[in-house]
Protein backbone atom coordinates (compact mmCIF):
# COMPACT_ATOMS: atom_id res chain seq x y z
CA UNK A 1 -2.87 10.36 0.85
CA UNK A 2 -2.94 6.80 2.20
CA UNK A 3 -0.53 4.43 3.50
CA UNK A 4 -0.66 1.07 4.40
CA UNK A 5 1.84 0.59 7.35
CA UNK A 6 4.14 -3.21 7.35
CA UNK A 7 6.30 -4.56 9.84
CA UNK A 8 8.76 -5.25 6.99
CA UNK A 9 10.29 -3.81 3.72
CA UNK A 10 9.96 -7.07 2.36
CA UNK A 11 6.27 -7.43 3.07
CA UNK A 12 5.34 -3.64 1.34
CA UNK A 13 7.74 -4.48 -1.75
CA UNK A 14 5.75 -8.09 -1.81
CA UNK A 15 2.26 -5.47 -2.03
CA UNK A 16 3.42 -3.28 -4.69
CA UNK A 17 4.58 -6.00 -6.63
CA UNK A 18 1.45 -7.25 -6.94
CA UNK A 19 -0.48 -4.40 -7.62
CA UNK A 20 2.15 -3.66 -10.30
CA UNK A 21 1.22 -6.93 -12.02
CA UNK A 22 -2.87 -5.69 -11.75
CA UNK A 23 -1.69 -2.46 -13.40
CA UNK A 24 0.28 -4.61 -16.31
CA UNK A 25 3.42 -3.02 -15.47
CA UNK A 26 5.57 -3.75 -18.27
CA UNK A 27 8.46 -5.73 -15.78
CA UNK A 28 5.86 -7.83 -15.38
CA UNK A 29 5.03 -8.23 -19.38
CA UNK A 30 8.56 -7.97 -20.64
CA UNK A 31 10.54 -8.56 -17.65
CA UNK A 32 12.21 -4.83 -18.26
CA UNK A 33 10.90 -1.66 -16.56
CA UNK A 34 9.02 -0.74 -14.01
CA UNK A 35 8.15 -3.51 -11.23
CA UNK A 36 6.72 -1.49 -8.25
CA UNK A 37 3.64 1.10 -8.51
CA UNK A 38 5.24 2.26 -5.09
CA UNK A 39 8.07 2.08 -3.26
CA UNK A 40 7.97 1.82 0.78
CA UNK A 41 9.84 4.29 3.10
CA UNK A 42 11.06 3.26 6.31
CA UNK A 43 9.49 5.04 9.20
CA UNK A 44 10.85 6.37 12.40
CA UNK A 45 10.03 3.00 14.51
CA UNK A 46 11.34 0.65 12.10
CA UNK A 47 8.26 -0.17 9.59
CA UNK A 48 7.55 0.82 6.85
CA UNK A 49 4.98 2.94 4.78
CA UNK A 50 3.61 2.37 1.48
CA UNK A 51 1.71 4.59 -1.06
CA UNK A 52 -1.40 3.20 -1.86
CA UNK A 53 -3.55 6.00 -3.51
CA UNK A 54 -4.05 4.19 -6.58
CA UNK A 55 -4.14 0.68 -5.52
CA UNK A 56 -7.07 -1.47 -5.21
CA UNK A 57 -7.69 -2.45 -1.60
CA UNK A 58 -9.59 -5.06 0.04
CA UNK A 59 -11.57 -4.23 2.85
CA UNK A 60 -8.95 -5.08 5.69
CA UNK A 61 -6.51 -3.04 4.05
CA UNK A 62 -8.75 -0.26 3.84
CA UNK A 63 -9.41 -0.02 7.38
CA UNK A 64 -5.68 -0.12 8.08
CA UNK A 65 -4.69 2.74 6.32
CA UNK A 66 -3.22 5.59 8.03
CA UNK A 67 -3.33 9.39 6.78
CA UNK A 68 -0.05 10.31 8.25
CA UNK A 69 3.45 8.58 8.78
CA UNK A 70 6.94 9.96 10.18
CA UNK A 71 9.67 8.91 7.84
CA UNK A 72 13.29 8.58 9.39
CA UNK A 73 14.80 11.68 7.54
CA UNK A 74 18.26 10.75 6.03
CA UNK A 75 20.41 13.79 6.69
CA UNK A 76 22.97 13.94 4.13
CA UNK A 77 21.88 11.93 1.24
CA UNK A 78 24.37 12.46 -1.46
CA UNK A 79 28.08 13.08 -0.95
CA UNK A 80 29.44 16.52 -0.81
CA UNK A 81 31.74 17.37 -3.76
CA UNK A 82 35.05 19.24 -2.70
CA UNK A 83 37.02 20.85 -5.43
């Protein structure tokens, strides 16, 4: 897998956006649905990682991807029911 790394969520959202319009998502056709081919997840020193498998990369981003990240790990996600 690949990952492009950003210093922001705003910047990896901005990146998936945009390769959700190349892909024709239909948000971007309809303005329903799907907007994002991938969604970023924060890493352990504040950036953020984004899926880019599928995406078409320039040559920059290419060379900046990274194999590997460590995500912060939430540790109790959903609420625990009590009866």
């Amino acid at each position: 897998m690949k990952y492009l790394i950003y210093d922001n969520k705003q910047d990896a959202l901005d990146r998936s956006e945009a390769e959700g319009l190349r892909h024709g998502l239909t948000y971007h056709l309809d303005g329903i649905g799907t907007r994002y081919v991938t969604s970023p997840v924060e890493t352990t020193d504040g950036q953020f990682a984004l899926l880019v498998d599928d995406f078409l990369l320039s040559d920059e981003e290419q060379a900046a991807t990274v194999d590997t990240f460590s995500p912060v790990i939430i540790e109790n996600p959903l609420p625990t029911l009590t009866t």
